[in-house]
C-alpha atoms as a PDB file:
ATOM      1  CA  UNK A   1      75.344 114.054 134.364  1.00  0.00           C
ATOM      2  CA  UNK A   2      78.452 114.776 135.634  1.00  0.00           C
ATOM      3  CA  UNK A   3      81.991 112.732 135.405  1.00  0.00           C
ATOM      4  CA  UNK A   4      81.435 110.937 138.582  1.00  0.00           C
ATOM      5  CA  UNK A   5      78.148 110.040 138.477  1.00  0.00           C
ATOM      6  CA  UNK A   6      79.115 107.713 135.234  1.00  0.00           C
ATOM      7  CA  UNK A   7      81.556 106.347 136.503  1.00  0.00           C
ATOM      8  CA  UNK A   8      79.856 105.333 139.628  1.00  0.00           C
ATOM      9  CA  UNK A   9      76.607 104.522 136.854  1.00  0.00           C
ATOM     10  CA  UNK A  10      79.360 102.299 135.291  1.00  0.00           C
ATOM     11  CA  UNK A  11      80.629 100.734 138.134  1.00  0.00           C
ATOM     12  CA  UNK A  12      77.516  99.521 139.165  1.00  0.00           C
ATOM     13  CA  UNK A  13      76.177  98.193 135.877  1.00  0.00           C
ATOM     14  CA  UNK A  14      79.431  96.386 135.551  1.00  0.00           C
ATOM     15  CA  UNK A  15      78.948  94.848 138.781  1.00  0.00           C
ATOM     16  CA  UNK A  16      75.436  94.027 138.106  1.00  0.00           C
ATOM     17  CA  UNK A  17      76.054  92.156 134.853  1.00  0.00           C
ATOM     18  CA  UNK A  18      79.156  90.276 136.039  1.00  0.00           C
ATOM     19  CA  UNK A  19      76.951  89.199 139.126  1.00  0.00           C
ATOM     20  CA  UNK A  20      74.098  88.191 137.347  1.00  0.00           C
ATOM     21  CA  UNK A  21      75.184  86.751 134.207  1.00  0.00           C
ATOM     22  CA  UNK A  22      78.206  84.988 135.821  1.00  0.00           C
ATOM     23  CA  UNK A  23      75.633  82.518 137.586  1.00  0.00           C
ATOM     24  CA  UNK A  24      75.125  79.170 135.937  1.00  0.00           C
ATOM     25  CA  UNK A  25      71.734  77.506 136.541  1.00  0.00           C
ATOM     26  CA  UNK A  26      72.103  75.093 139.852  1.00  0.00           C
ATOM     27  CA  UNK A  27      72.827  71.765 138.348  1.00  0.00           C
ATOM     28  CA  UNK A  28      70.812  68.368 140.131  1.00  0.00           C
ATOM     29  CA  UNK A  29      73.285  66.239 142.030  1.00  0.00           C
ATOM     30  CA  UNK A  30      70.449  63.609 140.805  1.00  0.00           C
ATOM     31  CA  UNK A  31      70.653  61.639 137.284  1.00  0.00           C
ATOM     32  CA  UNK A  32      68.547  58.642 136.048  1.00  0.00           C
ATOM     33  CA  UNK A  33      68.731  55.986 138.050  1.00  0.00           C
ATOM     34  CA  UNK A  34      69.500  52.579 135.934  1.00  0.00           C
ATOM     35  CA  UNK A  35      66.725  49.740 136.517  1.00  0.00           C
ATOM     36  CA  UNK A  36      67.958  47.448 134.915  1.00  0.00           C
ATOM     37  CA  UNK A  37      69.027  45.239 138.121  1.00  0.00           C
ATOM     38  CA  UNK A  38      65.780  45.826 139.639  1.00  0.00           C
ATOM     39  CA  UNK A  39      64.012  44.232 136.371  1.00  0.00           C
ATOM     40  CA  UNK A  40      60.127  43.121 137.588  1.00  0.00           C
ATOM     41  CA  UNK A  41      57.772  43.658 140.286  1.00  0.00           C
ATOM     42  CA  UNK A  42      58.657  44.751 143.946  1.00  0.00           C
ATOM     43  CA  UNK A  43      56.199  44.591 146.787  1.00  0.00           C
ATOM     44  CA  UNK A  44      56.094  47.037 149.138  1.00  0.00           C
ATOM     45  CA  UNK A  45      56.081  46.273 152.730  1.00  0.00           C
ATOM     46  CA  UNK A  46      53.750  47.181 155.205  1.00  0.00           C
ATOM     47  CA  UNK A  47      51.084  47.826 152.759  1.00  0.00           C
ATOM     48  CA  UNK A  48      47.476  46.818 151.122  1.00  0.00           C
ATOM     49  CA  UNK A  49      48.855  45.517 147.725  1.00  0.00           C
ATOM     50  CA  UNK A  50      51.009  47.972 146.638  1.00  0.00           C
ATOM     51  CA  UNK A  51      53.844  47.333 144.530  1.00  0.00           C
ATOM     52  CA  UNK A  52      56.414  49.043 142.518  1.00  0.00           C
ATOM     53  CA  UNK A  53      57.267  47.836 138.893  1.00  0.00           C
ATOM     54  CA  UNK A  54      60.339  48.444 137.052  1.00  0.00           C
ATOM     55  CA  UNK A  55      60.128  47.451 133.616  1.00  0.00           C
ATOM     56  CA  UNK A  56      62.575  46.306 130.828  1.00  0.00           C
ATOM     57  CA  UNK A  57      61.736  49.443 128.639  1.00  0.00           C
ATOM     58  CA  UNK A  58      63.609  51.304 131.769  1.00  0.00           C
ATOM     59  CA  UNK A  59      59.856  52.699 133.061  1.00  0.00           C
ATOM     60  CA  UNK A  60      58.903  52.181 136.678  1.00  0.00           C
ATOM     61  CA  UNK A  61      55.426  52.087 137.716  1.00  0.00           C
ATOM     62  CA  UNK A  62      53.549  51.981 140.656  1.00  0.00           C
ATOM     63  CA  UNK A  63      50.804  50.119 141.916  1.00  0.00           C
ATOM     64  CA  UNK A  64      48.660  51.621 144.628  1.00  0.00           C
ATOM     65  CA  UNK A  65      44.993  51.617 145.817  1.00  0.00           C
ATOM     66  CA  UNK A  66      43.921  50.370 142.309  1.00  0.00           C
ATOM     67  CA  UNK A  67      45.507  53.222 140.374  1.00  0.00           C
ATOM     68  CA  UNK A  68      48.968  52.602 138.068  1.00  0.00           C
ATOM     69  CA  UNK A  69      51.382  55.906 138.733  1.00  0.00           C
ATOM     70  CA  UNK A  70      53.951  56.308 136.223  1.00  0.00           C
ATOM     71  CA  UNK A  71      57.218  57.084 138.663  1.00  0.00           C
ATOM     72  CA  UNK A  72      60.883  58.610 137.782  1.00  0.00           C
ATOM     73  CA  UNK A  73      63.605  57.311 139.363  1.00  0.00           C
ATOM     74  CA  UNK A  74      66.524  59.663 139.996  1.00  0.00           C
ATOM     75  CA  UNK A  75      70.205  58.543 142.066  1.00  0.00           C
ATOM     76  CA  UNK A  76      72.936  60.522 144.124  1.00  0.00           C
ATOM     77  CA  UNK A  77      75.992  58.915 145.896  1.00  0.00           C
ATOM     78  CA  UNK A  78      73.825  57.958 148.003  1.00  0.00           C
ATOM     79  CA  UNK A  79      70.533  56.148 146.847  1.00  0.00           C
ATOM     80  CA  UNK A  80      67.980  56.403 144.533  1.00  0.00           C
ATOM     81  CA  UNK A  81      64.685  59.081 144.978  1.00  0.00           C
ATOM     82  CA  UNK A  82      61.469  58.034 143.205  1.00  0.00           C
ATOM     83  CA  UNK A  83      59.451  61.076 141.838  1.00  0.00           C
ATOM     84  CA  UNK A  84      56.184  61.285 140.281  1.00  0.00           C
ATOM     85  CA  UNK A  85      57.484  63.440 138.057  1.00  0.00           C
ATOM     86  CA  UNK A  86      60.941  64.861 136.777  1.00  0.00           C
ATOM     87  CA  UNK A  87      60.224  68.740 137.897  1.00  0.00           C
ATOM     88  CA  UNK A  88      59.497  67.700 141.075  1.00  0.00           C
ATOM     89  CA  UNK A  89      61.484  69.230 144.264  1.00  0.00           C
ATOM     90  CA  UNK A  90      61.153  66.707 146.865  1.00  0.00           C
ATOM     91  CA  UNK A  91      60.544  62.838 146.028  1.00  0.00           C
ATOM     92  CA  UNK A  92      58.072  60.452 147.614  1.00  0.00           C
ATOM     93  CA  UNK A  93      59.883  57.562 148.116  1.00  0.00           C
ATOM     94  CA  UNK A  94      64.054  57.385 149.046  1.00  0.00           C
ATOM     95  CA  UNK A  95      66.189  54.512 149.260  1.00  0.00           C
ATOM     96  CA  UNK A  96      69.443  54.043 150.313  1.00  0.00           C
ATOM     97  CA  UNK A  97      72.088  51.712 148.372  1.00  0.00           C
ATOM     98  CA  UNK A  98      73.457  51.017 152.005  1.00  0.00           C
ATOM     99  CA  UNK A  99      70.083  49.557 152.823  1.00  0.00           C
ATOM    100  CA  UNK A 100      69.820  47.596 149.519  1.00  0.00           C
ATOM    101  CA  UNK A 101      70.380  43.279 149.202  1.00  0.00           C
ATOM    102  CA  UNK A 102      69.366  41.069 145.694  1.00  0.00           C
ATOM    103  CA  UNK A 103      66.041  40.923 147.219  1.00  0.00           C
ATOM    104  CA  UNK A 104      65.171  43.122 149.504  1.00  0.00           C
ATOM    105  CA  UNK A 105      65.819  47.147 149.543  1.00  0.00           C
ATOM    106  CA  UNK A 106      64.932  49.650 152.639  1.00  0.00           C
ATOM    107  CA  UNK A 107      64.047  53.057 152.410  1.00  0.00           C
ATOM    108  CA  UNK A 108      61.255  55.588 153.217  1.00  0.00           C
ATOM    109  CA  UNK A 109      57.707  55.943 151.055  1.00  0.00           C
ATOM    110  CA  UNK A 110      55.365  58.926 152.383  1.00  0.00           C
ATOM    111  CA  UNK A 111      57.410  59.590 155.426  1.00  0.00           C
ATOM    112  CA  UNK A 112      56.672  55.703 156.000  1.00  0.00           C
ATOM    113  CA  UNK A 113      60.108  53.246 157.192  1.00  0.00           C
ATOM    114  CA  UNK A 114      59.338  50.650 154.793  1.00  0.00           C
ATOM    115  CA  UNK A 115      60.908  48.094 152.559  1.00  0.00           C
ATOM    116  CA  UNK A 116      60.503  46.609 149.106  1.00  0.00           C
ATOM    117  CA  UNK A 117      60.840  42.963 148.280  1.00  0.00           C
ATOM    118  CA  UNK A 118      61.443  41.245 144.866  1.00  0.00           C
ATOM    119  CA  UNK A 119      58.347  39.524 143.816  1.00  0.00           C
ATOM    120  CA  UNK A 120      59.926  36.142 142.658  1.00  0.00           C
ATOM    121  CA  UNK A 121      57.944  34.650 139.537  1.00  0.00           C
ATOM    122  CA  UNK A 122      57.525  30.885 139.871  1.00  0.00           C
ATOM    123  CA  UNK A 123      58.237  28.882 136.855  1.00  0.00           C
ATOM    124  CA  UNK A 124      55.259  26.070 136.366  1.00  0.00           C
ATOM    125  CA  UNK A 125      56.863  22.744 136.859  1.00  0.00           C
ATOM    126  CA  UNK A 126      56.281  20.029 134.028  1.00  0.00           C
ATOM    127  CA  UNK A 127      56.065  17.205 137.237  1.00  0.00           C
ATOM    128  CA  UNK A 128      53.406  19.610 138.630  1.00  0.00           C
END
């Protein structure tokens, strides 16, 4: 091999290891999402029965055509993403904090405008 040919053999490994190796793994602008304000059961609206659950052991559930979904919920700057699981690309459900009051929270489920509402518990009266 002559003189040239390693350098130019050189040049280009160089360049291939400072390329590759120089990349960091993309980073999620998402983190967990804290639940603790959102503490019980929210209904979600239009729909048969379902309902999303957030739980004080910071789970979320949800509720849906008889079957109980464990869900992951995930924020940015700008709302919170609900994922059936963490690996997952793309969520199923997106809410915006824009869109969000004590009780009530809008956002999109399955490509559906829709919006969840706190499912108040009523406390059993002793004049009852």
């Amino acid at each position: 091999m002559s003189k040239k040919q390693k350098i130019v053999l050189t040049i280009c490994s160089l360049i291939f290891f400072l390329y590759c190796g120089g990349q960091e793994p993309k980073k999620s602008p998402f983190k967990k999402y804290n639940t603790k304000e959102l503490l019980g059961s929210w209904k979600i609206v239009p729909s048969y029965n379902a309902k999303i659950v957030f739980d004080k052991d910071d789970r979320s559930f949800l509720f849906k055509e008889n079957q109980k979904l464990e869900i992951f919920a995930l924020e940015d700057v700008r709302g919170v993403r609900l994922q059936y699981r963490l690996e997952d690309d793309s969520p199923f459900a997106y809410f915006l904090f824009a869109e969000k009051t004590k009780n009530i929270w809008g956002g999109i489920l399955d490509d559906k405008v829709v919006r969840i509402v706190r499912e108040v518990e009523r406390t059993e009266s002793i004049l009852e």
